[in-house]
PDB file of N, CA and C in Angstrom:
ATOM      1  N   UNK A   1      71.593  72.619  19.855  1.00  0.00           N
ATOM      2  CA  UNK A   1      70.782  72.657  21.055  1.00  0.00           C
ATOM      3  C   UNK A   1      70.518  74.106  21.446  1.00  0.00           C
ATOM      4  N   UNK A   2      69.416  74.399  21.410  1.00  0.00           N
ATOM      5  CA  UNK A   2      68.404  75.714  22.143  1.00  0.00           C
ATOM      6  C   UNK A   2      69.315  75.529  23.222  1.00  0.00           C
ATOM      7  N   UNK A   3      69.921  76.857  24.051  1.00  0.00           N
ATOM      8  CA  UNK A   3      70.120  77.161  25.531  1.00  0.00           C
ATOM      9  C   UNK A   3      69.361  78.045  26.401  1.00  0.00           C
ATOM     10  N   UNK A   4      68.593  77.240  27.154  1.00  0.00           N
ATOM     11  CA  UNK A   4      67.772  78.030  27.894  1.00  0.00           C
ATOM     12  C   UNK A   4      68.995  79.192  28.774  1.00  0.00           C
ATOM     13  N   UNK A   5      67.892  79.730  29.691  1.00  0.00           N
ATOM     14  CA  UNK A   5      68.563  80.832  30.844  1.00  0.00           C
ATOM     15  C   UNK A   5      69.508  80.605  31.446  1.00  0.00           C
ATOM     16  N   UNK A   6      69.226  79.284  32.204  1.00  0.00           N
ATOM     17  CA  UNK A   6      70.234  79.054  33.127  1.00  0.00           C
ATOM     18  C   UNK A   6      71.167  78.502  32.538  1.00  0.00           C
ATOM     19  N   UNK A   7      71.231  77.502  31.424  1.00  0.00           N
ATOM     20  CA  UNK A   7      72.485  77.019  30.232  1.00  0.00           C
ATOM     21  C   UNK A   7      73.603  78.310  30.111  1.00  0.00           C
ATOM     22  N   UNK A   8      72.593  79.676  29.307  1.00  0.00           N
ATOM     23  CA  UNK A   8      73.275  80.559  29.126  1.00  0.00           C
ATOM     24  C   UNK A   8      74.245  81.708  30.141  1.00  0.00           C
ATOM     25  N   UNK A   9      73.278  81.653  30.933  1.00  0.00           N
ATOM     26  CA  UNK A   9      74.383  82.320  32.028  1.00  0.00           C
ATOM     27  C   UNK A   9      75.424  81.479  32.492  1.00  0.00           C
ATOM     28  N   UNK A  10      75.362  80.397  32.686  1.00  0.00           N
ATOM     29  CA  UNK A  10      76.617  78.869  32.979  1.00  0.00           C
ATOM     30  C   UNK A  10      77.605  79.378  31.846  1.00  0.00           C
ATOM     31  N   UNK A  11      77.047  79.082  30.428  1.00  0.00           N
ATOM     32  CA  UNK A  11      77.896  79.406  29.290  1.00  0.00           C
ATOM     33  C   UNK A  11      78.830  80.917  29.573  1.00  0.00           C
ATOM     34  N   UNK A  12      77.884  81.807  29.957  1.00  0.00           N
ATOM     35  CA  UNK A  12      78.589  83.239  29.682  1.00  0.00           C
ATOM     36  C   UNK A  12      79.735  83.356  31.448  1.00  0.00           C
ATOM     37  N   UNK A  13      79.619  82.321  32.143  1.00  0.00           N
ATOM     38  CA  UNK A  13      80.675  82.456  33.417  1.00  0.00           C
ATOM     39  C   UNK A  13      81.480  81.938  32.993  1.00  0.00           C
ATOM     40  N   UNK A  14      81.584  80.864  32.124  1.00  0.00           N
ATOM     41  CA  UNK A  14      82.429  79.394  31.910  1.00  0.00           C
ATOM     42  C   UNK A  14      83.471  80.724  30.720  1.00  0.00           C
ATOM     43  N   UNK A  15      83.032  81.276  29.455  1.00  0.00           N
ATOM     44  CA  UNK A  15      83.306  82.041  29.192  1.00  0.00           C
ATOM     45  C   UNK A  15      84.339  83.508  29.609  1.00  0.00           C
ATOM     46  N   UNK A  16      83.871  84.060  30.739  1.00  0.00           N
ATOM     47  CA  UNK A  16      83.921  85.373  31.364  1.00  0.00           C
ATOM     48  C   UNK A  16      85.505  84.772  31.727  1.00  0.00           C
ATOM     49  N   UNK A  17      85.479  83.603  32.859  1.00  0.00           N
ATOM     50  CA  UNK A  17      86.618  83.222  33.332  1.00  0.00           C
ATOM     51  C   UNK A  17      87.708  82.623  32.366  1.00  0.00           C
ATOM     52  N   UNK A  18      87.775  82.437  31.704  1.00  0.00           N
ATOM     53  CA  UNK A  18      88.518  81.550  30.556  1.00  0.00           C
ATOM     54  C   UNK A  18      89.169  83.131  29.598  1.00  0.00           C
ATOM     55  N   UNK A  19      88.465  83.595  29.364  1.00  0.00           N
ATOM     56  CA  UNK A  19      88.937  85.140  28.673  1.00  0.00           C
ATOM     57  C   UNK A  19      89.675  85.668  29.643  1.00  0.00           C
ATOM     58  N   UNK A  20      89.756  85.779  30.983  1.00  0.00           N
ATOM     59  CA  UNK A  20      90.952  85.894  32.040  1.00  0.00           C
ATOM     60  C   UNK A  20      92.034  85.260  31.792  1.00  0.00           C
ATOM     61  N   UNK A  21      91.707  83.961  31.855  1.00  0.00           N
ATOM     62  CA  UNK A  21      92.803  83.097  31.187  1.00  0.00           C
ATOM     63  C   UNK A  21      93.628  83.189  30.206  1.00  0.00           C
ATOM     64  N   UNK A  22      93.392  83.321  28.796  1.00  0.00           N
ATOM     65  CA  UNK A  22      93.671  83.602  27.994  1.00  0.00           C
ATOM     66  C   UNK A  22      94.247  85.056  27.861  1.00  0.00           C
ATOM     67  N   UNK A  23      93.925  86.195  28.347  1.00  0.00           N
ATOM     68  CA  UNK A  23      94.812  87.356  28.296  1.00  0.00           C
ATOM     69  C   UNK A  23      95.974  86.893  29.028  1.00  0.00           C
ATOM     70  N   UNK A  24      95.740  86.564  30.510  1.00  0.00           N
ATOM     71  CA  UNK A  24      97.158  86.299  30.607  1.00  0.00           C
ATOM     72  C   UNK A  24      97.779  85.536  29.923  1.00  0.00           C
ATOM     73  N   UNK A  25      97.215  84.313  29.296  1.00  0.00           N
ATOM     74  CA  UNK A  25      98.425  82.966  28.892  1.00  0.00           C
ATOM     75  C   UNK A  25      98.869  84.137  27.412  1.00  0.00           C
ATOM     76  N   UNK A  26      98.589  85.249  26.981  1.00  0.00           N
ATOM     77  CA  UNK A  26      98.575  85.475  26.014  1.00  0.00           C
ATOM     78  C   UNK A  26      99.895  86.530  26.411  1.00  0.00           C
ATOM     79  N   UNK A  27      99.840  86.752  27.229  1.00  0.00           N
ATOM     80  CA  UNK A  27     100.889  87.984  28.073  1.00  0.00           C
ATOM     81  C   UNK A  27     102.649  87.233  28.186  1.00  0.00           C
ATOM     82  N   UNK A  28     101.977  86.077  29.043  1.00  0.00           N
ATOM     83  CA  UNK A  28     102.856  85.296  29.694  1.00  0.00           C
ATOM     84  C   UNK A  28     103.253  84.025  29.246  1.00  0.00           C
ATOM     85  N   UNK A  29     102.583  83.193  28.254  1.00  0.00           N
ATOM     86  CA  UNK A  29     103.169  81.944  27.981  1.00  0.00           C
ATOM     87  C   UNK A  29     103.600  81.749  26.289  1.00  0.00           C
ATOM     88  N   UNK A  30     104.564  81.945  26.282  1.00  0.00           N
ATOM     89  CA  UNK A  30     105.437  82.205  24.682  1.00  0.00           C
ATOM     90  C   UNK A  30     104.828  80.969  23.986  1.00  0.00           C
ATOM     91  N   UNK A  31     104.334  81.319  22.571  1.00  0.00           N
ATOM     92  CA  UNK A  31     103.400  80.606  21.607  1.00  0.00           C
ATOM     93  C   UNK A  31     101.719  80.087  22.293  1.00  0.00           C
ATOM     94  N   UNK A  32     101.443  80.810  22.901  1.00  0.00           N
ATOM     95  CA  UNK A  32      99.594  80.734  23.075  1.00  0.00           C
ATOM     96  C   UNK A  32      99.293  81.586  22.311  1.00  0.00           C
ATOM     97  N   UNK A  33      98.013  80.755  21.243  1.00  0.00           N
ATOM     98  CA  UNK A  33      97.478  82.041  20.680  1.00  0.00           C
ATOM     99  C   UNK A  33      95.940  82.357  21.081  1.00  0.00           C
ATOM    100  N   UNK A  34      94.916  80.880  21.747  1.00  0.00           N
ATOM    101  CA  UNK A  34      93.818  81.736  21.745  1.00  0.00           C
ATOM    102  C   UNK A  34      93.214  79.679  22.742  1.00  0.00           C
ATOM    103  N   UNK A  35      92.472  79.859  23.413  1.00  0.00           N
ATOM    104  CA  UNK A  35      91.655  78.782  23.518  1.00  0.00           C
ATOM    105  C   UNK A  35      89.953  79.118  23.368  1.00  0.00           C
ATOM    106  N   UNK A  36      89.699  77.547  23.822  1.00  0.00           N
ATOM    107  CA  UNK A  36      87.854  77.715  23.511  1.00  0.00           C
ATOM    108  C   UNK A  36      87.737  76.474  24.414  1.00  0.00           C
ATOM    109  N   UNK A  37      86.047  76.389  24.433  1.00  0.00           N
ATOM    110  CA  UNK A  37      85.891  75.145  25.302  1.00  0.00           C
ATOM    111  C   UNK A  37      84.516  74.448  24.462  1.00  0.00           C
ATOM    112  N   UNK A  38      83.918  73.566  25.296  1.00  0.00           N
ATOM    113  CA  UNK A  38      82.624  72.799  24.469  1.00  0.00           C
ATOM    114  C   UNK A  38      82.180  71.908  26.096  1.00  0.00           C
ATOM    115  N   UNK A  39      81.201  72.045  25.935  1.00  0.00           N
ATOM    116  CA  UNK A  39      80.410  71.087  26.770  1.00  0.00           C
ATOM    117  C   UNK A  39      79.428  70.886  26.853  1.00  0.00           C
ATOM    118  N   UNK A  40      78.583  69.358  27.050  1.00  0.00           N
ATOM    119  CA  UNK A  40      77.445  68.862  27.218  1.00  0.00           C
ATOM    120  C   UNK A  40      76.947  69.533  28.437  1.00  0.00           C
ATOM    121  N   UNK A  41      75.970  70.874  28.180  1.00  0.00           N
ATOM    122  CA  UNK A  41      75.432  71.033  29.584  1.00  0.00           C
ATOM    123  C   UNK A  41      74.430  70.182  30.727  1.00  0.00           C
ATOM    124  N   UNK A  42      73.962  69.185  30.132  1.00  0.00           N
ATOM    125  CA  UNK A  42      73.065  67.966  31.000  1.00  0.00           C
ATOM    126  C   UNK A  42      73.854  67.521  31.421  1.00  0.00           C
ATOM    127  N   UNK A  43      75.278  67.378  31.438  1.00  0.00           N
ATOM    128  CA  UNK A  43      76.375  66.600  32.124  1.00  0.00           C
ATOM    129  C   UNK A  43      77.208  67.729  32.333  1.00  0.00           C
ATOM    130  N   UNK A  44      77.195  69.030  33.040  1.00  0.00           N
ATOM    131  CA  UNK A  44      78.523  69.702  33.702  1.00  0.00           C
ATOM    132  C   UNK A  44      78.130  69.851  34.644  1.00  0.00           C
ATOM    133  N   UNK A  45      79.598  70.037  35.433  1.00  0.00           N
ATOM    134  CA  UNK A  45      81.162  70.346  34.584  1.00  0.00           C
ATOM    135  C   UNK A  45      81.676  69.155  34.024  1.00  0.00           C
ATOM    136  N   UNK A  46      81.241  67.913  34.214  1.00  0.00           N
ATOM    137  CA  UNK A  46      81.887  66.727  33.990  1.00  0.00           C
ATOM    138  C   UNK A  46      82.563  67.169  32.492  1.00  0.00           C
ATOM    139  N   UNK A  47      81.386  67.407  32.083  1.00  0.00           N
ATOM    140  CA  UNK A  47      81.764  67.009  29.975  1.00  0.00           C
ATOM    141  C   UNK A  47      82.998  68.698  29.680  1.00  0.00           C
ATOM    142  N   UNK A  48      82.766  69.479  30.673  1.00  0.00           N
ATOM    143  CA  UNK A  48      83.569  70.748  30.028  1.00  0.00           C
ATOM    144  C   UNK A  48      84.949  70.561  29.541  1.00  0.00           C
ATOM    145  N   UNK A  49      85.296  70.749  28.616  1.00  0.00           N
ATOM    146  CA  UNK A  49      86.728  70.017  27.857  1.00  0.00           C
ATOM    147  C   UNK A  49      86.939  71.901  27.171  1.00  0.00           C
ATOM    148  N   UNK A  50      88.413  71.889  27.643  1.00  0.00           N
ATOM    149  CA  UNK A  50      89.218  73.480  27.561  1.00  0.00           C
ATOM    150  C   UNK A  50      90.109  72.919  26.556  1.00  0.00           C
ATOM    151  N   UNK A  51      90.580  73.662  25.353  1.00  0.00           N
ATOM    152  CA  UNK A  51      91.448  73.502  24.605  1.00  0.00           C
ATOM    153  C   UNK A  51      92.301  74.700  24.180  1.00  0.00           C
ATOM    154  N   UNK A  52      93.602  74.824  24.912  1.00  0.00           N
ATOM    155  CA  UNK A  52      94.725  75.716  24.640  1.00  0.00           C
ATOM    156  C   UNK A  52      95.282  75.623  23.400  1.00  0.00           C
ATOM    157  N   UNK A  53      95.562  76.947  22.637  1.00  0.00           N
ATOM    158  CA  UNK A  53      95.966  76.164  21.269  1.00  0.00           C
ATOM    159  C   UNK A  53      97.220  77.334  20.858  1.00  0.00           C
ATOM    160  N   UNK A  54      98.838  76.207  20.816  1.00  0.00           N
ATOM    161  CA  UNK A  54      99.789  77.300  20.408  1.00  0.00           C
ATOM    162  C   UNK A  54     100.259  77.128  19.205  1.00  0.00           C
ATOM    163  N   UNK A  55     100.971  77.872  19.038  1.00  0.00           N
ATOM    164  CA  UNK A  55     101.360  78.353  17.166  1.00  0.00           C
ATOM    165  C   UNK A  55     101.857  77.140  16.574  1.00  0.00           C
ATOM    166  N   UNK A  56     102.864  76.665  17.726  1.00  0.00           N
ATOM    167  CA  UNK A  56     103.898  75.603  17.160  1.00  0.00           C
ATOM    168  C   UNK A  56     103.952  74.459  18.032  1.00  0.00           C
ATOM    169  N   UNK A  57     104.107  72.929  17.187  1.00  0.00           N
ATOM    170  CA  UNK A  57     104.145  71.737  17.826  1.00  0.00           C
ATOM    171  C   UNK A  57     105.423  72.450  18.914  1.00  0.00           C
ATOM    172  N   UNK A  58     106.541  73.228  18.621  1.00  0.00           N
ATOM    173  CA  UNK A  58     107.668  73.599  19.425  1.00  0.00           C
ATOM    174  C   UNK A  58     107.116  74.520  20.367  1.00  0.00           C
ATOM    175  N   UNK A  59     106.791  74.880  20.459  1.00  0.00           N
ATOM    176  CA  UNK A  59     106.126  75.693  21.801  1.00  0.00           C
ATOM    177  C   UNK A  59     105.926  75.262  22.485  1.00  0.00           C
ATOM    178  N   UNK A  60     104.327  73.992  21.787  1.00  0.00           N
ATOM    179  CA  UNK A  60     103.327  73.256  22.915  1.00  0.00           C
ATOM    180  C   UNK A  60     104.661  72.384  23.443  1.00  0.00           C
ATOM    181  N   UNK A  61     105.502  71.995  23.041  1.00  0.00           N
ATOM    182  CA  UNK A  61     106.533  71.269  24.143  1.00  0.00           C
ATOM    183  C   UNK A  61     107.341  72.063  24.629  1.00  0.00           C
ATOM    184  N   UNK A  62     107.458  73.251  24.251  1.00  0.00           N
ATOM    185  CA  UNK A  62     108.025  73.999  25.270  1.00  0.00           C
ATOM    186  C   UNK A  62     107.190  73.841  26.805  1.00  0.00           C
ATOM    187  N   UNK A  63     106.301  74.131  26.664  1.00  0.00           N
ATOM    188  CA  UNK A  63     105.036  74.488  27.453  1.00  0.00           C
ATOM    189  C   UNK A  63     104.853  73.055  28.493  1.00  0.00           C
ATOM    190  N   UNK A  64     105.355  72.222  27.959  1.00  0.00           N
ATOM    191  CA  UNK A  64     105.598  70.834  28.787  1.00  0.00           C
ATOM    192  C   UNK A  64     106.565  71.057  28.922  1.00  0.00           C
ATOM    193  N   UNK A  65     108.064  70.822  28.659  1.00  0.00           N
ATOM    194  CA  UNK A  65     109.132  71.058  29.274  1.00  0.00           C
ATOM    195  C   UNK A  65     109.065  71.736  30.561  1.00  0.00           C
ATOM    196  N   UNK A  66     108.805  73.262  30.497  1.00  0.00           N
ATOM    197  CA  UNK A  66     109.222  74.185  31.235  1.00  0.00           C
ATOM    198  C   UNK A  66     107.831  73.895  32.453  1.00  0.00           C
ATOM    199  N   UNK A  67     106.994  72.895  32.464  1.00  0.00           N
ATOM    200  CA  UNK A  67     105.739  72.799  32.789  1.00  0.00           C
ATOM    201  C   UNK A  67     105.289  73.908  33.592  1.00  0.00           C
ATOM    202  N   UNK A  68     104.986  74.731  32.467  1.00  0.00           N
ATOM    203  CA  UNK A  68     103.690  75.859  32.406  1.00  0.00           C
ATOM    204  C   UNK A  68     102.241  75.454  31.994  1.00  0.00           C
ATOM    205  N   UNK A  69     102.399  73.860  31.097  1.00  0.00           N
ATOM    206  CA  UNK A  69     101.164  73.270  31.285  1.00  0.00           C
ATOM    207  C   UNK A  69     100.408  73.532  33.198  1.00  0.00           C
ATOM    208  N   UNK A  70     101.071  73.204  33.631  1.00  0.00           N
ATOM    209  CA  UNK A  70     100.559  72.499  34.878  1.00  0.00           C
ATOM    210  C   UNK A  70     100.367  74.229  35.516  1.00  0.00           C
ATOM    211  N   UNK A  71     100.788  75.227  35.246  1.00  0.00           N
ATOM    212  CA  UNK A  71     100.642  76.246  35.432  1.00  0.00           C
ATOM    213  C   UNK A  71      99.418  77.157  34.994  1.00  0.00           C
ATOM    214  N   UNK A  72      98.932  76.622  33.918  1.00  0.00           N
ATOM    215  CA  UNK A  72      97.948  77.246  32.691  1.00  0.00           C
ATOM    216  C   UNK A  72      96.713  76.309  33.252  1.00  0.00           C
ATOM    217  N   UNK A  73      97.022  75.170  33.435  1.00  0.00           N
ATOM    218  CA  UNK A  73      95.947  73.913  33.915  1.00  0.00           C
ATOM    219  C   UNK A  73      95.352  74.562  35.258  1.00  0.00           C
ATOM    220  N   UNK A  74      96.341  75.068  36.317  1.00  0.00           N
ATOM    221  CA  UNK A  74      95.584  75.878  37.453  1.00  0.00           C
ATOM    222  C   UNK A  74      94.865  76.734  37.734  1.00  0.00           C
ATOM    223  N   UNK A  75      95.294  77.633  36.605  1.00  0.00           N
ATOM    224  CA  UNK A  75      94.816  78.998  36.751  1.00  0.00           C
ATOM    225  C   UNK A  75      93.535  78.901  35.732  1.00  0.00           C
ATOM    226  N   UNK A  76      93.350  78.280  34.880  1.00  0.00           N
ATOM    227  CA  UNK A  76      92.358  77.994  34.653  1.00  0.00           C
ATOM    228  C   UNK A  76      91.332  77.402  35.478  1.00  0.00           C
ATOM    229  N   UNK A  77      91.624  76.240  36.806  1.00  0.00           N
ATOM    230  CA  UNK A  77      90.926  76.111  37.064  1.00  0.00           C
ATOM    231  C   UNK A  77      90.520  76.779  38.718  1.00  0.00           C
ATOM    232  N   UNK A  78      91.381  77.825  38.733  1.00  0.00           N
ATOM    233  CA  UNK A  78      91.194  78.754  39.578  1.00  0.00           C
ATOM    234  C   UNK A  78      90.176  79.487  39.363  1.00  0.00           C
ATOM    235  N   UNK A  79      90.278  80.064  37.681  1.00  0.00           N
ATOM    236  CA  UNK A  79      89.045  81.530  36.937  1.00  0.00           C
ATOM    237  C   UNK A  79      87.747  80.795  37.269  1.00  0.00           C
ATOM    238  N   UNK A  80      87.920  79.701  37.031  1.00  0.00           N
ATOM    239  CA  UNK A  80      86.443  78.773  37.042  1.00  0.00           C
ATOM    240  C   UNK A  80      85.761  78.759  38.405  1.00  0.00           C
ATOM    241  N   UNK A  81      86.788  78.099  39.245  1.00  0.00           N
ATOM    242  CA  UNK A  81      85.883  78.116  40.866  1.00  0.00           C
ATOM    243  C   UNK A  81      85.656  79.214  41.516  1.00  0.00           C
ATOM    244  N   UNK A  82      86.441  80.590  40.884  1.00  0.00           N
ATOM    245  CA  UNK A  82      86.330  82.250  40.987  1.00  0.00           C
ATOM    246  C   UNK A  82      84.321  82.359  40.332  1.00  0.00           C
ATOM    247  N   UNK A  83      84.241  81.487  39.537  1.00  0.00           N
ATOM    248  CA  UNK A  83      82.957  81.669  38.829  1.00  0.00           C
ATOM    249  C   UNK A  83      81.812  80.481  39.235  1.00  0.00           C
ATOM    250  N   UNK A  84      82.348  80.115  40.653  1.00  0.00           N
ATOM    251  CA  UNK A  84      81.290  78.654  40.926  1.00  0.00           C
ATOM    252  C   UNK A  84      81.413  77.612  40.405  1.00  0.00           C
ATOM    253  N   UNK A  85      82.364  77.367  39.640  1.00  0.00           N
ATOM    254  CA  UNK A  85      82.408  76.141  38.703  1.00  0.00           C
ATOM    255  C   UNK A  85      83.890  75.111  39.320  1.00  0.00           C
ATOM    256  N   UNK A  86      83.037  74.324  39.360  1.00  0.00           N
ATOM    257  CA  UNK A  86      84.225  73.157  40.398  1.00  0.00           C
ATOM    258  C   UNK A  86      84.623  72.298  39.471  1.00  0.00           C
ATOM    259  N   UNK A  87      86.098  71.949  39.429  1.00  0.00           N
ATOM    260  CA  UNK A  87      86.479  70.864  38.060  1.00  0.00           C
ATOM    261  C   UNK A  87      87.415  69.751  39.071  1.00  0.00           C
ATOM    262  N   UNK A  88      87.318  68.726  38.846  1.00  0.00           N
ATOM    263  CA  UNK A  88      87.781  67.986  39.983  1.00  0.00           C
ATOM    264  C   UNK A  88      88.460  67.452  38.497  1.00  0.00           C
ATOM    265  N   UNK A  89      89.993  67.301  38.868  1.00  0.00           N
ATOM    266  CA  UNK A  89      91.055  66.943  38.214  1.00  0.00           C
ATOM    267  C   UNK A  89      91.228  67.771  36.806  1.00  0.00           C
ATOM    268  N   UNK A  90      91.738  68.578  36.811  1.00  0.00           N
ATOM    269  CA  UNK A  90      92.053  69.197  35.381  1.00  0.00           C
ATOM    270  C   UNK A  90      93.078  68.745  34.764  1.00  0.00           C
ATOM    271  N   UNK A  91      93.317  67.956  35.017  1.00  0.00           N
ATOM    272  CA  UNK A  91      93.804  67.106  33.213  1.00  0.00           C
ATOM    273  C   UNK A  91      93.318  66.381  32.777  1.00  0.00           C
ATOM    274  N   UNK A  92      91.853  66.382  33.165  1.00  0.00           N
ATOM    275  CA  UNK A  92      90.400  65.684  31.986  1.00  0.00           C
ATOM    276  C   UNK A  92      89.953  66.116  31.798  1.00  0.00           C
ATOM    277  N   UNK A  93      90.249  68.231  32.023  1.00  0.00           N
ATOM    278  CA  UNK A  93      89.237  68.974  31.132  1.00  0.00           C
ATOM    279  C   UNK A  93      89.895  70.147  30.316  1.00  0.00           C
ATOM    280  N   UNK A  94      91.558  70.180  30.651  1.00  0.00           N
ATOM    281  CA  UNK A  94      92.377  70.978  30.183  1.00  0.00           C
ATOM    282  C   UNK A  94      93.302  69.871  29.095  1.00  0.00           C
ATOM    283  N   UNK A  95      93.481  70.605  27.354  1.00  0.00           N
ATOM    284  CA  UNK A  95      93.551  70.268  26.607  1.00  0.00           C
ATOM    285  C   UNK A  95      95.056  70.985  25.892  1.00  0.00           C
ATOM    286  N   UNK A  96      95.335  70.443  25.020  1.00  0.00           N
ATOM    287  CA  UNK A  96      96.572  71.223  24.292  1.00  0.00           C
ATOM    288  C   UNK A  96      96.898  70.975  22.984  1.00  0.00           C
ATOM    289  N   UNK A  97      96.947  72.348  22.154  1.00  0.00           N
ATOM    290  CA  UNK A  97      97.102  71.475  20.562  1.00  0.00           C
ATOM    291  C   UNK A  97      98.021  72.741  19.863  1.00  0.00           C
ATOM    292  N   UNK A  98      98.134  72.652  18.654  1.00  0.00           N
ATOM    293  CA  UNK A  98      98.923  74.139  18.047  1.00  0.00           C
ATOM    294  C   UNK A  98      98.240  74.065  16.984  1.00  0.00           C
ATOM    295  N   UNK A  99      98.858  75.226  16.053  1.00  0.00           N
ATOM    296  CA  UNK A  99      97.781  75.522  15.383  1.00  0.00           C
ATOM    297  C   UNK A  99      98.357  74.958  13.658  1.00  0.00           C
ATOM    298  N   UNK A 100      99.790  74.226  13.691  1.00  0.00           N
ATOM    299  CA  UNK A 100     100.970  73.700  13.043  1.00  0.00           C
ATOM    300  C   UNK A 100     100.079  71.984  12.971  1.00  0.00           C
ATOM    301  N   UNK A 101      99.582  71.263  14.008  1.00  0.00           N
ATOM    302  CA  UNK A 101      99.117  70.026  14.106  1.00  0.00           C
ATOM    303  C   UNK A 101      98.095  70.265  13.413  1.00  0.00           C
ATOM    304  N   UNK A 102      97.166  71.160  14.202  1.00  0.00           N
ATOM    305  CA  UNK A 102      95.471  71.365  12.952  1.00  0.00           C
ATOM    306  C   UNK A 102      95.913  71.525  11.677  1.00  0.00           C
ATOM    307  N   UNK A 103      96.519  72.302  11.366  1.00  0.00           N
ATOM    308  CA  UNK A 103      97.154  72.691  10.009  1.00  0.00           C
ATOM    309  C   UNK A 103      97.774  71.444   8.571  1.00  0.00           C
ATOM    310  N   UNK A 104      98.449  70.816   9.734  1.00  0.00           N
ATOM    311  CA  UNK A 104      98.572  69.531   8.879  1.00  0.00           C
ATOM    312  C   UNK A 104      97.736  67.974   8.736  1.00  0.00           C
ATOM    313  N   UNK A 105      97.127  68.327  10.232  1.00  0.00           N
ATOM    314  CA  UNK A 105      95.614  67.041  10.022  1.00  0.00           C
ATOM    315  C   UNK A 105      94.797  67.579   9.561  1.00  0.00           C
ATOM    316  N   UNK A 106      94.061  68.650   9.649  1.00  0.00           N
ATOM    317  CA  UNK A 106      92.521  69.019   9.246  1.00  0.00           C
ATOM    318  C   UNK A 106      92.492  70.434   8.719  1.00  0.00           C
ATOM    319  N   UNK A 107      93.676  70.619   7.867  1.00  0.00           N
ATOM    320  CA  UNK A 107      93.975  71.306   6.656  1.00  0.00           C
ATOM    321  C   UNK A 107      93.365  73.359   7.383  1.00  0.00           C
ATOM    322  N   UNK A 108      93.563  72.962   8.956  1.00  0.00           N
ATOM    323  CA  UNK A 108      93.292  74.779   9.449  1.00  0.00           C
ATOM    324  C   UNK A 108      91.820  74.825  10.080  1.00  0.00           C
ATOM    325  N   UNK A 109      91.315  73.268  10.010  1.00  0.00           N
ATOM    326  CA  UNK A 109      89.622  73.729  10.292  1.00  0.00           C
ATOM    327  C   UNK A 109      89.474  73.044  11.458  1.00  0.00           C
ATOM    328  N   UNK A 110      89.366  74.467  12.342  1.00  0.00           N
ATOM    329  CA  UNK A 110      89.287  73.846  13.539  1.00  0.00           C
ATOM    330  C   UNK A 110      88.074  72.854  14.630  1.00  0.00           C
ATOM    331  N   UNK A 111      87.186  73.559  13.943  1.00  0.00           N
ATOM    332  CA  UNK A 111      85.599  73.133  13.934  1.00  0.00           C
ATOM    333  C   UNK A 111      85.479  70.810  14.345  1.00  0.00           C
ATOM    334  N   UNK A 112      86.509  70.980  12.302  1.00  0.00           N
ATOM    335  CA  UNK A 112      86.382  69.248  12.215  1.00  0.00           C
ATOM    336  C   UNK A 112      87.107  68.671  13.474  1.00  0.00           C
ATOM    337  N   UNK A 113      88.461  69.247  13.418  1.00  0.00           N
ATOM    338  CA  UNK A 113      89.650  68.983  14.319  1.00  0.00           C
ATOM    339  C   UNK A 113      89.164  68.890  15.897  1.00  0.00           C
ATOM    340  N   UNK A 114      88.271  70.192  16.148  1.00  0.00           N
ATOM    341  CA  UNK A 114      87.645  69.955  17.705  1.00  0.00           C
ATOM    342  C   UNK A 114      86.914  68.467  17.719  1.00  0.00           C
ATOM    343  N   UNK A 115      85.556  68.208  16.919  1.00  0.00           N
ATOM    344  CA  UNK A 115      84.782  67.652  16.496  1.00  0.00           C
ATOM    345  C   UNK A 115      85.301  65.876  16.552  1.00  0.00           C
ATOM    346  N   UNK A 116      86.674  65.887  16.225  1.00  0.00           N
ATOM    347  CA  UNK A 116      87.384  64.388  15.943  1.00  0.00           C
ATOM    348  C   UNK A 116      87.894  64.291  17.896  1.00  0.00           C
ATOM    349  N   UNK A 117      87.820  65.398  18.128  1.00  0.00           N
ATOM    350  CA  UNK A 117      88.534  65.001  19.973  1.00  0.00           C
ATOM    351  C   UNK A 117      87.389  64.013  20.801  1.00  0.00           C
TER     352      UNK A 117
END
């Protein structure tokens, strides 16, 4: 899909704030290595789906244990409403995977692996 103007500037906020995100979770939350997002823009924010992705299935449950999920889930959707973007319930648009699960379902390719969510 062509992104017009206003698509693209949406894209490059949705972006801007999430790279906030990610330096810190990258600072502060032991085994994050990088996220991304995807969304149907004729349907946002509804369709915006965030995917955190750490090294190890042992991490990402660290990351529940110690629930820094629910920590990472906020502040994400803090960067966002910092950028106009309103997400009503973020745990239908904040995601979690490692990079140990891709690795053994979809052989490292993250593309298919997003693609099957």
């Amino acid at each position: 899909m062509k992104m017009n103007k206003t698509v693209k500037k949406l894209d490059n906020n949705v972006v801007k704030a999430l790279t906030v995100v990610c330096e810190m979770a990258k600072q502060e939350i032991v085994g994050f290595q990088w996220l991304t997002h995807s969304a149907d823009y004729a349907n946002f924010p509804a369709s915006l789906m965030v995917t955190c992705v750490f090294d190890t299935d042992a991490s990402l449950k660290q990351l529940l244990i110690s629930k820094q999920d629910v920590v990472l889930r906020n502040h994400i959707q803090r960067q966002l409403l910092k950028a106009g973007i309103l997400l009503k319930g973020n745990r239908r648009h904040v995601f979690f995977d490692s990079e140990q699960a891709c690795q053994l379902a979809h052989n490292g390719d993250w593309k298919r692996r997003l693609a099957a969510n």
